[in-house]
Protein backbone atom coordinates (compact mmCIF):
# COMPACT_ATOMS: atom_id res chain seq x y z
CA UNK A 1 17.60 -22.26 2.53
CA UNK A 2 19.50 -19.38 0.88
CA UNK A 3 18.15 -17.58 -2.01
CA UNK A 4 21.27 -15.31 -2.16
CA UNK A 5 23.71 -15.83 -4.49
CA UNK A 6 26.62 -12.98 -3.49
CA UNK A 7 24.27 -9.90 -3.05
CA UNK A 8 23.51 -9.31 0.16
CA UNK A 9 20.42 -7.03 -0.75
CA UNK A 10 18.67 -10.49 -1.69
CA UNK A 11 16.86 -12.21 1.40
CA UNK A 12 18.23 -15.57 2.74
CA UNK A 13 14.63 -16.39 3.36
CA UNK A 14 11.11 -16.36 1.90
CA UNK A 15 7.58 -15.82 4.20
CA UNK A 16 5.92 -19.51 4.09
CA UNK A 17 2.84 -18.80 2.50
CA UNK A 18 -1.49 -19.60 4.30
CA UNK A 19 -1.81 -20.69 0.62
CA UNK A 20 0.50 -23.51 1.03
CA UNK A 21 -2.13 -24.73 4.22
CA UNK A 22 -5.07 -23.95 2.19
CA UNK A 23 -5.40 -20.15 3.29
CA UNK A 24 -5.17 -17.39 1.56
CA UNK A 25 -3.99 -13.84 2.45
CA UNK A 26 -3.68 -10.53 0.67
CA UNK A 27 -0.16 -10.37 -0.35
CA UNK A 28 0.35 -6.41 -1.02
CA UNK A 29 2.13 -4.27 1.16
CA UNK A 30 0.11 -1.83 2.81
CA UNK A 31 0.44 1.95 1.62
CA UNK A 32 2.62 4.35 3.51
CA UNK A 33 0.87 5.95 6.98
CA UNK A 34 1.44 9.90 7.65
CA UNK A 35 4.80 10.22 8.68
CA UNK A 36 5.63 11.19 12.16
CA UNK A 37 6.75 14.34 13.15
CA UNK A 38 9.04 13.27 16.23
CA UNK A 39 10.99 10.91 14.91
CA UNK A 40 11.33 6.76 16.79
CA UNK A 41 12.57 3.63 15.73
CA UNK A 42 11.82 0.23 15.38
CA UNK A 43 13.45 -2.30 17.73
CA UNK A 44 12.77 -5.78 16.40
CA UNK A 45 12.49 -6.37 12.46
CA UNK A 46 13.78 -9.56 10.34
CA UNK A 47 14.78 -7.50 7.01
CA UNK A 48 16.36 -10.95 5.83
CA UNK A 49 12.29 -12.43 5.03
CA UNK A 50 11.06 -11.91 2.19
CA UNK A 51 7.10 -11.48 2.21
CA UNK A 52 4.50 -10.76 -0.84
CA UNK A 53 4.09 -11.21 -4.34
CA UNK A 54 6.55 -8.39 -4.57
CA UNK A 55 9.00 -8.27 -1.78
CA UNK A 56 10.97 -5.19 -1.07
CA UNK A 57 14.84 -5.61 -0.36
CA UNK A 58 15.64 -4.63 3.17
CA UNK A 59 16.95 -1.07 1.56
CA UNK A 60 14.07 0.07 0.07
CA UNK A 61 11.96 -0.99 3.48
CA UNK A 62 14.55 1.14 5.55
CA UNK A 63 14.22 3.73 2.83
CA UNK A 64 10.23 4.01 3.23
CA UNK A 65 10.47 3.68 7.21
CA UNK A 66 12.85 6.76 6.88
CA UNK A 67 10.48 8.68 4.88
CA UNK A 68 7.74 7.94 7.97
CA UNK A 69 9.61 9.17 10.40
CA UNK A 70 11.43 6.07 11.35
CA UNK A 71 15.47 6.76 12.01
CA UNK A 72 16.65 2.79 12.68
CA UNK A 73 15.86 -0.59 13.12
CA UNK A 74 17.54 -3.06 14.95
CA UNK A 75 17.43 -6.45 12.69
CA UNK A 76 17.36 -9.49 14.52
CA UNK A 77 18.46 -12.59 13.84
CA UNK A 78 16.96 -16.17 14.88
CA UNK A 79 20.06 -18.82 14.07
CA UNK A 80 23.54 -18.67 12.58
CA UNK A 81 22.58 -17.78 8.80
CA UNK A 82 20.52 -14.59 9.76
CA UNK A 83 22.28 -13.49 12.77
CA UNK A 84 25.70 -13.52 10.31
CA UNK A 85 23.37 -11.80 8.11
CA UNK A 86 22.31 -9.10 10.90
CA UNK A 87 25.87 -8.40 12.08
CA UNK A 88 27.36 -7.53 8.27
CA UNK A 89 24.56 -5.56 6.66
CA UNK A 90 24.39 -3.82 10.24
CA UNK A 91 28.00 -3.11 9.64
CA UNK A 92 27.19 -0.98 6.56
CA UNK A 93 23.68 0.61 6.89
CA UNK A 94 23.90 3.40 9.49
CA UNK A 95 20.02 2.82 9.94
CA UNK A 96 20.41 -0.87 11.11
CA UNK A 97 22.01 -2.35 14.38
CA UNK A 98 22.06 -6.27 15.02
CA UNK A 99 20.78 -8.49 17.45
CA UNK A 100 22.34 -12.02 17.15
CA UNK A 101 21.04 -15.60 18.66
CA UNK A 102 19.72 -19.27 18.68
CA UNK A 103 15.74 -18.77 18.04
CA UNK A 104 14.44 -20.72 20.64
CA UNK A 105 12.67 -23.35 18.31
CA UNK A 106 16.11 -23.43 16.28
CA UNK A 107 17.57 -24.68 19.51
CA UNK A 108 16.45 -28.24 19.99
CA UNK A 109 17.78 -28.93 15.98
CA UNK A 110 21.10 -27.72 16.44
CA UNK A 111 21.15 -29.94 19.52
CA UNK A 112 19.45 -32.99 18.06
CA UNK A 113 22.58 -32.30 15.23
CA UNK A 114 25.13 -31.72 18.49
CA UNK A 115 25.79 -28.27 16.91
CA UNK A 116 24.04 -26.32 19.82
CA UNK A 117 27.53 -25.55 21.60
CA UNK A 118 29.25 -24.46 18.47
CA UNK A 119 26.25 -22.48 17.34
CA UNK A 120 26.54 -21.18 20.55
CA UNK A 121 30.00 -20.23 20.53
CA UNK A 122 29.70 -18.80 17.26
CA UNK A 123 26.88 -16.23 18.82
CA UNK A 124 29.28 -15.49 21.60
CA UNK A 125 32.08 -14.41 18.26
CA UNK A 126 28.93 -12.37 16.43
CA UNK A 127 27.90 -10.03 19.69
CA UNK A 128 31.26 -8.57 19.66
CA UNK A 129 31.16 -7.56 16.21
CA UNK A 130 30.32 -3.91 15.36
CA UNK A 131 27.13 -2.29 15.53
CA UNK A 132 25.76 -6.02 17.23
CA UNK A 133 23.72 -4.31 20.19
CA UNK A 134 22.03 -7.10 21.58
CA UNK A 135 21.42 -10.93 22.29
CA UNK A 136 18.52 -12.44 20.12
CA UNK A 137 15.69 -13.02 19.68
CA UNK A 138 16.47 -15.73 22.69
CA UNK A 139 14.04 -17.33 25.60
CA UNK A 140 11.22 -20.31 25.41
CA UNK A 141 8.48 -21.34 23.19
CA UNK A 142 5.87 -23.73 24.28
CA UNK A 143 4.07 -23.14 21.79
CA UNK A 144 5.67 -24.85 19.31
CA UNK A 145 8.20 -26.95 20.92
CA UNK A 146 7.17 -29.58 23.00
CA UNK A 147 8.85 -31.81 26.31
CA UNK A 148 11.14 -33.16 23.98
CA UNK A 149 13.13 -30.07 23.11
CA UNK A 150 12.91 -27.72 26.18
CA UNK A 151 15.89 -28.90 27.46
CA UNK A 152 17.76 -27.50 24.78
CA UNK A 153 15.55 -24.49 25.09
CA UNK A 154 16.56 -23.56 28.48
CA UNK A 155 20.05 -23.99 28.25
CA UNK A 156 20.68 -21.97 24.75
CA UNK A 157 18.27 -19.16 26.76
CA UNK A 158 20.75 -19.41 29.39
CA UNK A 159 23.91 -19.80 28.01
CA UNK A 160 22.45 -16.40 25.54
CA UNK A 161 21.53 -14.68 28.79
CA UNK A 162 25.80 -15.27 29.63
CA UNK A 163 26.62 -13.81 26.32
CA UNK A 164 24.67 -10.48 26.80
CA UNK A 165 25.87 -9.99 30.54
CA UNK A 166 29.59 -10.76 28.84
CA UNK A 167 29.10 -8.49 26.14
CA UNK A 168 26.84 -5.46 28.42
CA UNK A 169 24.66 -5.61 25.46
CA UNK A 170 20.92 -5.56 25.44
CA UNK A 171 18.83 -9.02 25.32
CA UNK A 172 15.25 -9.56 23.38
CA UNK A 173 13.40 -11.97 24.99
CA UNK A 174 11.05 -14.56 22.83
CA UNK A 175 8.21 -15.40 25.18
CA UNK A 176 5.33 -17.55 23.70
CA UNK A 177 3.39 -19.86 26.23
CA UNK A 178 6.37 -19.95 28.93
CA UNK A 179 5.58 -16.60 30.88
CA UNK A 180 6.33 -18.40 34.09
CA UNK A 181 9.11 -20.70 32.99
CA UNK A 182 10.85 -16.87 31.58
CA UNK A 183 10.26 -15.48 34.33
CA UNK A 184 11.83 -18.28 36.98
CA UNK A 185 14.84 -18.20 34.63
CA UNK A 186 15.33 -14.71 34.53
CA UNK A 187 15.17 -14.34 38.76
CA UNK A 188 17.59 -17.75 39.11
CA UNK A 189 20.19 -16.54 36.64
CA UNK A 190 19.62 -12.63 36.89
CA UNK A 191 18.79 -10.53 33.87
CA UNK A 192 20.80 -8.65 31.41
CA UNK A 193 21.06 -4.67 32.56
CA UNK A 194 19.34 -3.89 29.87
CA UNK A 195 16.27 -6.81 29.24
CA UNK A 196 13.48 -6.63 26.30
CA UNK A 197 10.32 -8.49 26.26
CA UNK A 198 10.19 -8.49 21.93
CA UNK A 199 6.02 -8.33 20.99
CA UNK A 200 5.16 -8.79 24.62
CA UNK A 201 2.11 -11.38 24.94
CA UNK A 202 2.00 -11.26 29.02
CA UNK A 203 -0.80 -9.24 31.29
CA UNK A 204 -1.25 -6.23 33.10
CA UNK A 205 0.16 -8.49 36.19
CA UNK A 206 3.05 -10.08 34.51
CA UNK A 207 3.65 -6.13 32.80
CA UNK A 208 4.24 -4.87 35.85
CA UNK A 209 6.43 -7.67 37.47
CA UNK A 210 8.45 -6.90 34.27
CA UNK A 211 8.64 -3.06 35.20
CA UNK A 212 9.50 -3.12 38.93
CA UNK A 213 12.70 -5.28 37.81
CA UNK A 214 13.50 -2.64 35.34
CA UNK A 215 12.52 -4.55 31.91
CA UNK A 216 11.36 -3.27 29.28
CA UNK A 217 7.99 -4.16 27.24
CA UNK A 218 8.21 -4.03 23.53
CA UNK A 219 5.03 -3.82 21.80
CA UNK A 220 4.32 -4.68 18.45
CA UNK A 221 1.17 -4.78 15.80
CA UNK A 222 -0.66 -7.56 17.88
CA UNK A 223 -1.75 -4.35 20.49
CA UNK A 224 -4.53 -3.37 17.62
CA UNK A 225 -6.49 -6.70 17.26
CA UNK A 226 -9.58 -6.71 18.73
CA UNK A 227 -8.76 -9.74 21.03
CA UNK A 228 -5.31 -8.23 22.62
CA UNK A 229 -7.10 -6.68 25.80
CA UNK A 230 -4.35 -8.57 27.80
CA UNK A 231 -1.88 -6.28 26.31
CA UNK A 232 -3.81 -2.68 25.94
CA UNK A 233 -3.74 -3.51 29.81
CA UNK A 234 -0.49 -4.05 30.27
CA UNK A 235 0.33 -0.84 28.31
CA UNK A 236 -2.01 1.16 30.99
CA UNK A 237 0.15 0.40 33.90
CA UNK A 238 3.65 0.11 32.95
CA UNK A 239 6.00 3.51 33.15
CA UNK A 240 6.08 5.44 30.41
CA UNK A 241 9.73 4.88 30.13
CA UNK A 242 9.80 1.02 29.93
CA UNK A 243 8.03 1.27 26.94
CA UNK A 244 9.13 -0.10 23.41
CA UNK A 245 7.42 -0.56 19.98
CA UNK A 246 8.28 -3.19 17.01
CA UNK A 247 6.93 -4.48 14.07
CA UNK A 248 8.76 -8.21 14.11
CA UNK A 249 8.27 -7.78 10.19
CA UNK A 250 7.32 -9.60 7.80
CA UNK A 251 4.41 -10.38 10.61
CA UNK A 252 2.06 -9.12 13.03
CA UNK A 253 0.89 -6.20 10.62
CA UNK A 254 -0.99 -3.59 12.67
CA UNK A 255 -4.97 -3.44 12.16
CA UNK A 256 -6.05 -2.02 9.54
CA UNK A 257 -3.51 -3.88 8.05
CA UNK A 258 -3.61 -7.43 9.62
CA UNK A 259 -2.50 -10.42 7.29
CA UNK A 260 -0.76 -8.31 4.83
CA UNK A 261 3.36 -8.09 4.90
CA UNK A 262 4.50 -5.89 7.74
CA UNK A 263 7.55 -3.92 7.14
CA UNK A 264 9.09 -0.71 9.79
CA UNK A 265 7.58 1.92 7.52
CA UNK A 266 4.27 0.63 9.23
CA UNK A 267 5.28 1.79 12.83
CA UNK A 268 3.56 4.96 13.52
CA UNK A 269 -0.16 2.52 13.00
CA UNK A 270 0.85 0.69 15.91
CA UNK A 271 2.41 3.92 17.96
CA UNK A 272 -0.77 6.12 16.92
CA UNK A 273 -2.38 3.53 18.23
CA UNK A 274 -0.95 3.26 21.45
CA UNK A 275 -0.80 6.93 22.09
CA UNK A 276 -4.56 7.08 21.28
CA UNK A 277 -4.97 4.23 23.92
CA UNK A 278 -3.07 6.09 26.72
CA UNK A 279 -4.76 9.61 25.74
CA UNK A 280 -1.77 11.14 25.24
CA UNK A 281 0.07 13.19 21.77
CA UNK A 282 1.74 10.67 19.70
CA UNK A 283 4.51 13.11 20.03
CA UNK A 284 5.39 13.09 23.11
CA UNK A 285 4.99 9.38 23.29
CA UNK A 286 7.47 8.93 19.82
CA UNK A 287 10.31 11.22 21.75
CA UNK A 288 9.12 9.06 24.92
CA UNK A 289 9.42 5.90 23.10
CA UNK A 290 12.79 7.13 20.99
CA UNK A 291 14.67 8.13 24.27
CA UNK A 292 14.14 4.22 25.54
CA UNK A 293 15.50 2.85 22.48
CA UNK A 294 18.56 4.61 22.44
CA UNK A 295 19.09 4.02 26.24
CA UNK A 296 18.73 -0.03 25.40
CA UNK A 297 20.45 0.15 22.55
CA UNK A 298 22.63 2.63 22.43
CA UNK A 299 22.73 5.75 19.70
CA UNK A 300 22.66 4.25 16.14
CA UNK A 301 25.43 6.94 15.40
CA UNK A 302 27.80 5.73 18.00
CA UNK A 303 29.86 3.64 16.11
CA UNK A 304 30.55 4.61 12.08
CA UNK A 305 30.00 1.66 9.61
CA UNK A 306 32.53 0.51 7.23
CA UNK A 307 33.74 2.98 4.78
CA UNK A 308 34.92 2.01 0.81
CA UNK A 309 31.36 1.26 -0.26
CA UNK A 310 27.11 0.85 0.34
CA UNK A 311 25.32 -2.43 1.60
CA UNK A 312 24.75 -3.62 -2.07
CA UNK A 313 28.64 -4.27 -2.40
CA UNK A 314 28.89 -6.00 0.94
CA UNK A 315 28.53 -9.83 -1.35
CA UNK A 316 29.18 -12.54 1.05
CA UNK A 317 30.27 -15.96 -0.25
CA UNK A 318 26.64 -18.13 0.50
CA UNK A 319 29.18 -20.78 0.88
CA UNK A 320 30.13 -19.40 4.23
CA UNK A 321 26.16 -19.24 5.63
CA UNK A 322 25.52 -22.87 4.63
């Protein structure tokens, strides 16, 4: 599925398009908010999508999320082509880090290709790669997997959970329809120090479960539509400092924006939002919501990225992400 051929500023991946199932959506990017004036980040973005009629390259999104008040984004990665991607360009932008895993819907095919040990392995070789601050996105989806592949699903989530423990590097959890089945995992096995729920889709119950074992509760554009009162709940009772926010871009674009490609610059909607929601000065909620990222992640400063040139002459071989 590449599209690059050597420059790493081209995504390995384009958006699939509602048109292609009969829908249609508007395929502009929305127009810069007001920048914030305390600066926060965003912790779960896929840079390596490309989305719209005219996609941005993952440097000119990083260069409108700066202008916004965004400082970094951690870029995730969902098998072994993107989460190679993740690790290099994180290696030379000083406004990316890298999160590195198995999606778990790529699980069951690497298994059904008997690949799932060496994609595995392979993971285990990425995390301890530079500026590569965290396992995923990794966990269960019952959503779209079904009996058949769960198996592989739960042991890739817990062979990933391993990896971050190994590593002492942050984990982002991908939850959809398996809240209990996550859960039971995480209390058998024992979390990661440092644990993320990525666009957390739980309750105010399950929120605070998550906050009394010290987790964290990322929330992304899916907090502004008009039928997430599970999670504007949730938000109301966690601490203050187990809070997170994301875009998961290309998708989940805040309201007013829904539909449309999502991208970090976009952030402050969804923490405006939020702050409005909790009453509080989207200030002190961005220096609030920057001080948890940095103590998951780590600073984005901590360790330098390779010198003798800028992303855009970091070519990799597409041969070697087949």
């Amino acid at each position: 599925m590449s599209t690059r051929e050597g420059d790493p500023s081209n995504y390995i991946r384009k958006r699939e398009s509602r048109a292609e199932h009969g829908q249609t959506r508007d395929l502009s990017y929305p127009p810069l908010p007001s920048a914030l004036v305390v600066p926060c980040y965003d912790n779960h973005a896929h840079l390596e999508i490309a989305d719209g009629d005219d996609p941005l390259d993952y440097l000119q999104q990083l260069d409108m999320a700066s202008s916004v008040g965004i400082r970094g984004v951690v870029q995730v990665g969902g098998d072994l082509e993107t989460s190679r991607w993740s690790a290099e360009m994180a290696s030379k932008e000083p406004r990316m880090l890298a999160a590195v895993a198995i999606h778990p819907n790529e699980a069951p095919a690497y298994e059904a290709a008997g690949t799932l040990d060496d994609a595995i392995a392979e993971i285990d070789e990425l995390a301890a790669r530079p500026r590569v601050r965290a396992v995923g996105e990794t966990g269960l989806d019952y959503f779209r997997t079904d009996e058949s592949g769960r198996g592989a699903q739960h042991r890739s989530f817990e062979a990933h959970i391993e990896i971050a423990k190994k590593h002492d590097l942050a984990m982002q959890i991908h939850d959809r329809d398996a809240h209990a089945a996550v859960l039971e995992t995480l209390m058998r096995v024992g979390a990661p120090e440092r644990t993320v729920f990525h666009c957390f889709s739980g309750d105010a119950a399950m929120a605070k479960l998550c906050a009394d074992n010290g987790w964290y509760l990322s929330f992304a554009g899916t907090i502004t539509f008009k039928n997430a009162d599970n999670l504007r709940e949730a938000l109301e009772v966690i601490p203050r400092d187990r809070i997170l926010v994301e875009t998961d871009a290309p998708f989940l674009t805040p309201i007013p924006y829904r539909g449309r490609p999502n991208s970090p610059y976009l952030v402050p909607l969804t923490l405006r939002f939020m702050a409005d929601h909790l009453d509080t000065d989207v200030s002190m909620l961005a220096a609030q919501v920057s001080s948890n990222t940095e103590l998951v992640y780590g600073s984005w400063d901590a360790e330098p990225v390779k010198q003798g040139g800028s992303p855009w002459d970091a070519a990799i071989d597409p041969a070697e992400l087949a």
